[in-house]
N, C-alpha and C. Protein backbone atom coordinates (compact mmCIF):
# COMPACT_ATOMS: atom_id res chain seq x y z
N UNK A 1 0.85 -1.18 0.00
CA UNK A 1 0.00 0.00 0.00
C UNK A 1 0.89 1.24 0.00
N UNK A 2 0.70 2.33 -0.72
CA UNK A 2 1.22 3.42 -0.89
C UNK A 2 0.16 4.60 -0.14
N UNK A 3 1.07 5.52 0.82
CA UNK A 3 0.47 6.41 1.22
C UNK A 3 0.88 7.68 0.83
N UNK A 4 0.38 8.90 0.13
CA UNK A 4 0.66 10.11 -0.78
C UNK A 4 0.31 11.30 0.77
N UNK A 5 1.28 12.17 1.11
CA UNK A 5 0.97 13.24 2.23
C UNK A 5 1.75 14.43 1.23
N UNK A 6 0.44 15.51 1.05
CA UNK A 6 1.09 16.69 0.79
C UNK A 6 1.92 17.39 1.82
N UNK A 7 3.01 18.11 1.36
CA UNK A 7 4.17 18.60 2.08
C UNK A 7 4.40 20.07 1.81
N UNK A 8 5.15 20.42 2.82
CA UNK A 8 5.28 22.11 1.87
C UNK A 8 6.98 21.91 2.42
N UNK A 9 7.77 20.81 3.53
CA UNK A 9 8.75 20.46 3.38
C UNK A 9 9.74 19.32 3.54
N UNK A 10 8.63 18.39 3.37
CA UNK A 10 8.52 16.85 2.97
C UNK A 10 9.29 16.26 4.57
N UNK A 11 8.42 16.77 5.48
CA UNK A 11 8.17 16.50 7.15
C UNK A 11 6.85 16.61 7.54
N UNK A 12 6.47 17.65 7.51
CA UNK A 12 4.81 18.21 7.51
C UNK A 12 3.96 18.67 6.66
N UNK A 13 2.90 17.93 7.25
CA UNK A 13 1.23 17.60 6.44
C UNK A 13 1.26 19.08 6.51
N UNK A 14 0.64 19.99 4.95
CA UNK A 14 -0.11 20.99 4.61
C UNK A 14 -1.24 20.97 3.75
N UNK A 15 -1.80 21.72 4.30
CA UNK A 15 -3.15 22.27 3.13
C UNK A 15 -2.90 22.19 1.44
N UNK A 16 -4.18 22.74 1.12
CA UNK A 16 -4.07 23.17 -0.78
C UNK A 16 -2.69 22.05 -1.20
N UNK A 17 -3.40 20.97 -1.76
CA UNK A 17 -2.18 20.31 -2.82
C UNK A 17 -1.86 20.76 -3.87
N UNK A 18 -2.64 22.39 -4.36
CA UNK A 18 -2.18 22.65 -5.50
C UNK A 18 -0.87 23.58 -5.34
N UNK A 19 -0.98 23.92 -4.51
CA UNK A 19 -0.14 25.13 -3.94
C UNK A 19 1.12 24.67 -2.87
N UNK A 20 0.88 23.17 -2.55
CA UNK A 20 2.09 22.49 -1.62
C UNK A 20 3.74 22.41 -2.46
N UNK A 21 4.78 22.11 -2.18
CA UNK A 21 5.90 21.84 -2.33
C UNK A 21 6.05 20.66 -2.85
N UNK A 22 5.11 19.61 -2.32
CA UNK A 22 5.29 18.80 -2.87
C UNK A 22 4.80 17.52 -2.17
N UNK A 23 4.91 16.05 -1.89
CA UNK A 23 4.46 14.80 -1.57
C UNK A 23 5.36 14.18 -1.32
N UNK A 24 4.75 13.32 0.09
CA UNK A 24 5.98 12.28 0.50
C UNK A 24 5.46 11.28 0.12
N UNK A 25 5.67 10.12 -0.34
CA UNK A 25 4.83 8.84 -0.51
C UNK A 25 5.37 7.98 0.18
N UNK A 26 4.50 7.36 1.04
CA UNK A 26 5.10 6.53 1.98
C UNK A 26 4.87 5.21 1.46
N UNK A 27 5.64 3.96 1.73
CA UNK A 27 5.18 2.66 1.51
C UNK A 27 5.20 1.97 2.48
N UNK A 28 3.79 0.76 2.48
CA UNK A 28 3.48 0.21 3.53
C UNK A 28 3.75 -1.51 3.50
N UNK A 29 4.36 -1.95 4.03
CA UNK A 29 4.43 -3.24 4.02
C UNK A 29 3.82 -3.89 5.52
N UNK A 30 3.18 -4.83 5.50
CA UNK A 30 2.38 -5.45 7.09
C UNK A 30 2.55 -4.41 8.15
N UNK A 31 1.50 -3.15 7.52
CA UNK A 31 1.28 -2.38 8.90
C UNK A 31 3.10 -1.74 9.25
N UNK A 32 3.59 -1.63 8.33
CA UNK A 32 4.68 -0.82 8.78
C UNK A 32 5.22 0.33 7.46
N UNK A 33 5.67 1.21 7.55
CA UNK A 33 6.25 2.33 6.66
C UNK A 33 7.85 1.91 6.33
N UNK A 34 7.87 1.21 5.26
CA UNK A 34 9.37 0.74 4.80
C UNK A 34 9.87 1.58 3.66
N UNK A 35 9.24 2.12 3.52
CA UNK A 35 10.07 3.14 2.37
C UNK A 35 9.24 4.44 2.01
N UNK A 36 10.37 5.66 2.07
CA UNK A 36 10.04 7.28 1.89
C UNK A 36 10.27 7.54 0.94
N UNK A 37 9.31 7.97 0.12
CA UNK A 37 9.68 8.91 -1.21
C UNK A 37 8.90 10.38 -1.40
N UNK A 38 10.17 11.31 -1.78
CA UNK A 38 9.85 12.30 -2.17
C UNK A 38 9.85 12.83 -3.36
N UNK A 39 8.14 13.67 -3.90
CA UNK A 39 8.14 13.89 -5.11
C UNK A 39 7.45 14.88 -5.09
N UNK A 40 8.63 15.65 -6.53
CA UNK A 40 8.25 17.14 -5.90
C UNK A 40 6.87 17.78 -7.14
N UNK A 41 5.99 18.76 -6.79
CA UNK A 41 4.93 18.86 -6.90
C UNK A 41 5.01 19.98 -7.80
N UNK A 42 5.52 19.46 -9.77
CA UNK A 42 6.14 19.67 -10.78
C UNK A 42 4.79 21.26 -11.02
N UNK A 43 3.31 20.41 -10.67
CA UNK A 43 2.53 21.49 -11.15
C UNK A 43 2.19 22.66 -10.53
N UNK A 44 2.79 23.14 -9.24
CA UNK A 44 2.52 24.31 -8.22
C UNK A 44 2.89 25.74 -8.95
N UNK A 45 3.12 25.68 -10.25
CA UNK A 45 3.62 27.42 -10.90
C UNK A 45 2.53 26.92 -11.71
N UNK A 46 1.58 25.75 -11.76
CA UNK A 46 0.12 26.57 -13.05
C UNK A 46 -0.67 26.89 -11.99
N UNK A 47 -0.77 26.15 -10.50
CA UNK A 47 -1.45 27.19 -9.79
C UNK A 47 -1.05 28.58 -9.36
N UNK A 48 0.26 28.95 -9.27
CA UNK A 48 0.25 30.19 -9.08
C UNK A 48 0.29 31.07 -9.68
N UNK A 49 0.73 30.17 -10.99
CA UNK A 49 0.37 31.47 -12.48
C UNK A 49 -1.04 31.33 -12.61
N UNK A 50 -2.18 30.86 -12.22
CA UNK A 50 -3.19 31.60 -12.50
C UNK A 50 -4.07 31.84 -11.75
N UNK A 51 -3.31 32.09 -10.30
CA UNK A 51 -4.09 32.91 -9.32
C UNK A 51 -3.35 34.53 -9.36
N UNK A 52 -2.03 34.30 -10.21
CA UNK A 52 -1.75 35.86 -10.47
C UNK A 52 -2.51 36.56 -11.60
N UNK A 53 -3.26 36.05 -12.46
CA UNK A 53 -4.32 36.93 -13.09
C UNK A 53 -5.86 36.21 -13.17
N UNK A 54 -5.80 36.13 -11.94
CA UNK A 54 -7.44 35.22 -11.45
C UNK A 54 -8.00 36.67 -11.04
N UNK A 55 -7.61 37.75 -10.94
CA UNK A 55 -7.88 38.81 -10.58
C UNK A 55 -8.45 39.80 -11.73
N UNK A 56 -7.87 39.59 -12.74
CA UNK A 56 -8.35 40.63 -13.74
C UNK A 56 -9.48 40.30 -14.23
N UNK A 57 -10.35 41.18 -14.56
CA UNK A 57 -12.13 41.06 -14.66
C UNK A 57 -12.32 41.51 -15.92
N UNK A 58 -13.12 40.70 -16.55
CA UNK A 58 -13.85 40.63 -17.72
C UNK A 58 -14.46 41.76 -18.14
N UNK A 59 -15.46 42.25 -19.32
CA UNK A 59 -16.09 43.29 -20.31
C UNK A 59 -16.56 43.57 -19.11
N UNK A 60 -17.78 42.53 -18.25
CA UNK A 60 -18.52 43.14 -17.50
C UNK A 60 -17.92 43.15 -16.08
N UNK A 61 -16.69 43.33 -15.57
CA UNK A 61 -16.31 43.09 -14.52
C UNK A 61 -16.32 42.32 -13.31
N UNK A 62 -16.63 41.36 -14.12
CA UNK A 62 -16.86 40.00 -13.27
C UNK A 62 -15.74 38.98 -13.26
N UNK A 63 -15.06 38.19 -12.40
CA UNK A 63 -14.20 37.12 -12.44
C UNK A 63 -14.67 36.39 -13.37
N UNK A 64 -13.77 35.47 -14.07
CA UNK A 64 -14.20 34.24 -15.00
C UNK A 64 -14.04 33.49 -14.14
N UNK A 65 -14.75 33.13 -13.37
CA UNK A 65 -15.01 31.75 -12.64
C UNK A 65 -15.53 30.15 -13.06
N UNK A 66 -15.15 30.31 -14.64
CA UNK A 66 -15.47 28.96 -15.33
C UNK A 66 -13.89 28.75 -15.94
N UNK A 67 -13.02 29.84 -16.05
CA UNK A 67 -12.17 29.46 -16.02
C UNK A 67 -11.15 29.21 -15.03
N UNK A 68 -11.46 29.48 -13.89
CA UNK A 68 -10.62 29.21 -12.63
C UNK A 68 -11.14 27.87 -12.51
N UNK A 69 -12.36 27.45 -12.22
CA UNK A 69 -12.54 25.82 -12.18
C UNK A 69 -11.98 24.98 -12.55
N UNK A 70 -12.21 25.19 -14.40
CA UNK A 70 -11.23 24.67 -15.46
C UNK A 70 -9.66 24.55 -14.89
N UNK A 71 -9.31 25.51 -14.61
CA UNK A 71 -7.93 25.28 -14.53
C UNK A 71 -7.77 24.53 -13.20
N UNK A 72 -8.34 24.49 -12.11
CA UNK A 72 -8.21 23.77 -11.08
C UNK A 72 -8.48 22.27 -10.89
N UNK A 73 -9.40 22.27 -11.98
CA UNK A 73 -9.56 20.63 -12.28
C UNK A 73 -8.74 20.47 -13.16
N UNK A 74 -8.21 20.86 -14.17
CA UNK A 74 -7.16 20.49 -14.97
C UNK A 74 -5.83 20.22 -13.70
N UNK A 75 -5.45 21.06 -12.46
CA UNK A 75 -4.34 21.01 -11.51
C UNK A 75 -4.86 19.72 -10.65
N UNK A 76 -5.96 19.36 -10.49
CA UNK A 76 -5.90 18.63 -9.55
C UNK A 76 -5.59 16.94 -10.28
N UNK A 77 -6.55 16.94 -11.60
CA UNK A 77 -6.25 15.86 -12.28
C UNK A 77 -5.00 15.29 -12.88
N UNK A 78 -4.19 16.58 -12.50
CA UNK A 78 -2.36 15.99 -13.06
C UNK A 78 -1.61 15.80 -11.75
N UNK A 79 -2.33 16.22 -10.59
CA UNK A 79 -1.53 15.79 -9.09
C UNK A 79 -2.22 14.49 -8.84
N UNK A 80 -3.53 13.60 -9.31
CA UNK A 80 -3.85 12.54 -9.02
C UNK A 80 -3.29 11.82 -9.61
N UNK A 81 -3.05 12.03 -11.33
CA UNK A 81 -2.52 11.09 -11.94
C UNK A 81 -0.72 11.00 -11.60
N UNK A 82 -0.37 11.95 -11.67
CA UNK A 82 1.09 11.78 -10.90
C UNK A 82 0.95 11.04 -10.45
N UNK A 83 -0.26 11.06 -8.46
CA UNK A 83 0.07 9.87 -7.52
C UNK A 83 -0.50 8.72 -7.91
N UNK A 84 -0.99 8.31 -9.15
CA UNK A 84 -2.27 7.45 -8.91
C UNK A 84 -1.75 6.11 -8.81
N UNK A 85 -0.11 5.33 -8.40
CA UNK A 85 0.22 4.68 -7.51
C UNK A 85 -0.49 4.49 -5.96
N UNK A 86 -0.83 5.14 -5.83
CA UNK A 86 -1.20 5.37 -4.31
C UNK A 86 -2.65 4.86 -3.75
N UNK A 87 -2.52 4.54 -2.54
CA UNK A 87 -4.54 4.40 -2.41
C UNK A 87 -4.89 5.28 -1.44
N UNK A 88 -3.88 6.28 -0.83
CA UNK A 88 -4.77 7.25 -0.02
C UNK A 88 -3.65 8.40 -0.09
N UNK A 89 -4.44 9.61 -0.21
CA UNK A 89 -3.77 10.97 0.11
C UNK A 89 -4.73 11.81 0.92
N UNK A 90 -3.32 12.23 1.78
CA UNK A 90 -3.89 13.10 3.35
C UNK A 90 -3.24 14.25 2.66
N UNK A 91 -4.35 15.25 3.76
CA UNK A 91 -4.03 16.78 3.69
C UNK A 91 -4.64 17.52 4.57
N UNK A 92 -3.99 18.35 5.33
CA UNK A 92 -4.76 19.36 6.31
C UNK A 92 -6.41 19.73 5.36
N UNK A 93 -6.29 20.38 4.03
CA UNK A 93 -8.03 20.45 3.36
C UNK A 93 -7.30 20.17 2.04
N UNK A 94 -8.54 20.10 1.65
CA UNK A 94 -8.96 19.88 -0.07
C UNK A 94 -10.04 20.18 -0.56
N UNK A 95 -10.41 20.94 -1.48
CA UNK A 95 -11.55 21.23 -2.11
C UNK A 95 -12.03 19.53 -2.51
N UNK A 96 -13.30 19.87 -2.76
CA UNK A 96 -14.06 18.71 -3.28
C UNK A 96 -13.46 18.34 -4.63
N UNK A 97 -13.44 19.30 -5.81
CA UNK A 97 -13.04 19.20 -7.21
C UNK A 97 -11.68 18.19 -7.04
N UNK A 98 -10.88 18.53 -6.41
CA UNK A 98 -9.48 17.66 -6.44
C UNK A 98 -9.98 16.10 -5.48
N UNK A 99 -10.81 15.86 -4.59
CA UNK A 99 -11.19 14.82 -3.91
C UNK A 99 -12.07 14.21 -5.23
N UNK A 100 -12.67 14.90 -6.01
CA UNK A 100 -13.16 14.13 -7.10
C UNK A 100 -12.08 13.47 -7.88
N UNK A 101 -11.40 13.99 -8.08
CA UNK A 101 -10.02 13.52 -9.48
C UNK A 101 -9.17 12.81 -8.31
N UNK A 102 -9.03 12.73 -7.47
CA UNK A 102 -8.67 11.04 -6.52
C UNK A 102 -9.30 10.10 -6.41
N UNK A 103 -10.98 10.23 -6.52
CA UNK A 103 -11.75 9.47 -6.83
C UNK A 103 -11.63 8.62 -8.30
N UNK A 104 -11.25 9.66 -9.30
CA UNK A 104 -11.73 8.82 -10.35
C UNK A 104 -9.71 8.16 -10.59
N UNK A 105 -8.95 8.25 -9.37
CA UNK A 105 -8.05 7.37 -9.80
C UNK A 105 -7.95 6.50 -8.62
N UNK A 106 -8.93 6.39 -7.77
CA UNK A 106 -9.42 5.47 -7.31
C UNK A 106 -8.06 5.57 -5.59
N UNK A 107 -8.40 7.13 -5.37
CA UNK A 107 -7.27 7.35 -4.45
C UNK A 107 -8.36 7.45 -3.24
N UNK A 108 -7.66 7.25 -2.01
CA UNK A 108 -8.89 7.35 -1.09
C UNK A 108 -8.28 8.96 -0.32
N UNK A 109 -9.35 9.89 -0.58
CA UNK A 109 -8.40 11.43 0.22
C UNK A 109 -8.82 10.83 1.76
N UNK A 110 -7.98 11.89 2.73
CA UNK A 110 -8.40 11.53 4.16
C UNK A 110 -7.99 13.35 4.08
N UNK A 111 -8.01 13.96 5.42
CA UNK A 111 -8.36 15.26 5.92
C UNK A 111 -7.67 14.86 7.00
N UNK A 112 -6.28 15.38 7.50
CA UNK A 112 -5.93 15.25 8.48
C UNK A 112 -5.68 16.76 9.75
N UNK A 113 -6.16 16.59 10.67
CA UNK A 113 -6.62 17.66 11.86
C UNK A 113 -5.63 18.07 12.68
N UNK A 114 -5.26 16.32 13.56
CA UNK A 114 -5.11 16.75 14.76
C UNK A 114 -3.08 16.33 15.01
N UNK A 115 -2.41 16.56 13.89
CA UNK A 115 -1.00 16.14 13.89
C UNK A 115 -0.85 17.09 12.54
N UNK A 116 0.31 18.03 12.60
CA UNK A 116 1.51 18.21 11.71
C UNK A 116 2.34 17.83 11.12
N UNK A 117 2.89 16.66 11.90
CA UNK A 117 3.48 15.55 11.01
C UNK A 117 3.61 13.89 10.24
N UNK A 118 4.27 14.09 9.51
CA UNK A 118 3.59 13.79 8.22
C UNK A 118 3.36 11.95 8.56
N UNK A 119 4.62 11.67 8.86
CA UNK A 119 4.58 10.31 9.47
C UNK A 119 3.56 9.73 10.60
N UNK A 120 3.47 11.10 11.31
CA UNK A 120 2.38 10.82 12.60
C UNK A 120 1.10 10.43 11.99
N UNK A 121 0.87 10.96 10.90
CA UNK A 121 -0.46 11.13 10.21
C UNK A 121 -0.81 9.81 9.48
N UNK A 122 0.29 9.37 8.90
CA UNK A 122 0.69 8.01 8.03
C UNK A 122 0.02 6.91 9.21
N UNK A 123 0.70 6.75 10.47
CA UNK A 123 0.74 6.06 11.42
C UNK A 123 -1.01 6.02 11.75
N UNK A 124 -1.36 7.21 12.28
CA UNK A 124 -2.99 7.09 12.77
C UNK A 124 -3.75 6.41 11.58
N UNK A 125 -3.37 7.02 10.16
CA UNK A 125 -4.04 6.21 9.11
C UNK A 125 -3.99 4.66 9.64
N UNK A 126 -2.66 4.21 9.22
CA UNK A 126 -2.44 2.89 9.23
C UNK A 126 -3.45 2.14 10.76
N UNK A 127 -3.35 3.02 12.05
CA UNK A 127 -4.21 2.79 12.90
C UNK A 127 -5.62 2.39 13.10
N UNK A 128 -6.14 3.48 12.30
CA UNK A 128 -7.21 3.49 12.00
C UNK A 128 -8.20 2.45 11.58
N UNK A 129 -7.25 2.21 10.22
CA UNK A 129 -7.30 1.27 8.92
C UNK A 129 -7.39 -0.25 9.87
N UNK A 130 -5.97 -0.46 10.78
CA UNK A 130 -6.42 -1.84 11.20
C UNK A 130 -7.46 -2.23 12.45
N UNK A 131 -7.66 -0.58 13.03
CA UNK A 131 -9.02 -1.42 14.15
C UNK A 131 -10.34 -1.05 13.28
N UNK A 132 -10.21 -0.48 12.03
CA UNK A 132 -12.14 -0.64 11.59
C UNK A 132 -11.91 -1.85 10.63
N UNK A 133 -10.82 -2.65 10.11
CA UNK A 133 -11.00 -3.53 9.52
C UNK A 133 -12.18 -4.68 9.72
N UNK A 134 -12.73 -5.24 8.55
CA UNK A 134 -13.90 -5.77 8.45
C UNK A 134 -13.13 -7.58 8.84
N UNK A 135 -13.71 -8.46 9.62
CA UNK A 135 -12.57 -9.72 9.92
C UNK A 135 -13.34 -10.12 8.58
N UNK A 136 -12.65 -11.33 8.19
CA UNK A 136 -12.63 -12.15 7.13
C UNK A 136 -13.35 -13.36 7.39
């Protein structure tokens, strides 16, 4: 099992994966974390190139807010497919639009609260995961 944690310095869980540094991917072998990988988060300048003219307003002075979508589902669907090794990615938040495009690569998002770091977070997952397990 592969676990995907956005990073802003590949120690601690942050917010917005469009806007993070980047992802640690953890690997899981029997309930344990045997291998760290870091990968850095190639698409974070199309989000910030177009929150630097997400500002300028149209004939009628209105935001294009069909093209900010657009482009955000276009950002989120190239950070899923990047991870789409993976079966779960944590993050302090996530818009829904990017929890959709983990969905359709069949990533499971989680929302993590109550830890900063990144491994701690890995760990409660993995916790989690083995006391709601369904017995066989």
């Amino acid at each position: 099992m592969k676990v995907a944690v956005a990073t802003g310095n590949y120690k601690n869980i942050v917010g917005h994966p469009g806007r993070c540094k980047g992802f640690i991917v953890f690997t899981i072998e029997d309930g344990k974390i045997i291998n760290k990988e870091e990968r850095e988060n190639k698409f974070r300048h199309l989000h910030d190139h177009h929150h630097e003219h997400d500002h300028q307003h149209g004939h009628d002075g209105h935001h294009d807010h069909d093209h900010h979508n657009h482009a955000h589902a276009a950002l989120g669907r190239s950070i899923a497919e990047m991870l789409q090794d993976c079966d779960y990615f944590l993050a302090k938040t996530m818009g829904q639009g990017f929890i959709n495009q983990l969905h359709n690569f069949n990533i499971k998002p989680a929302i993590v609260e109550n830890t900063n770091d990144a491994e701690t977070a890995v760990t409660q997952l993995l916790e989690h995961l083995k006391n709601n397990r369904n017995p066989d």
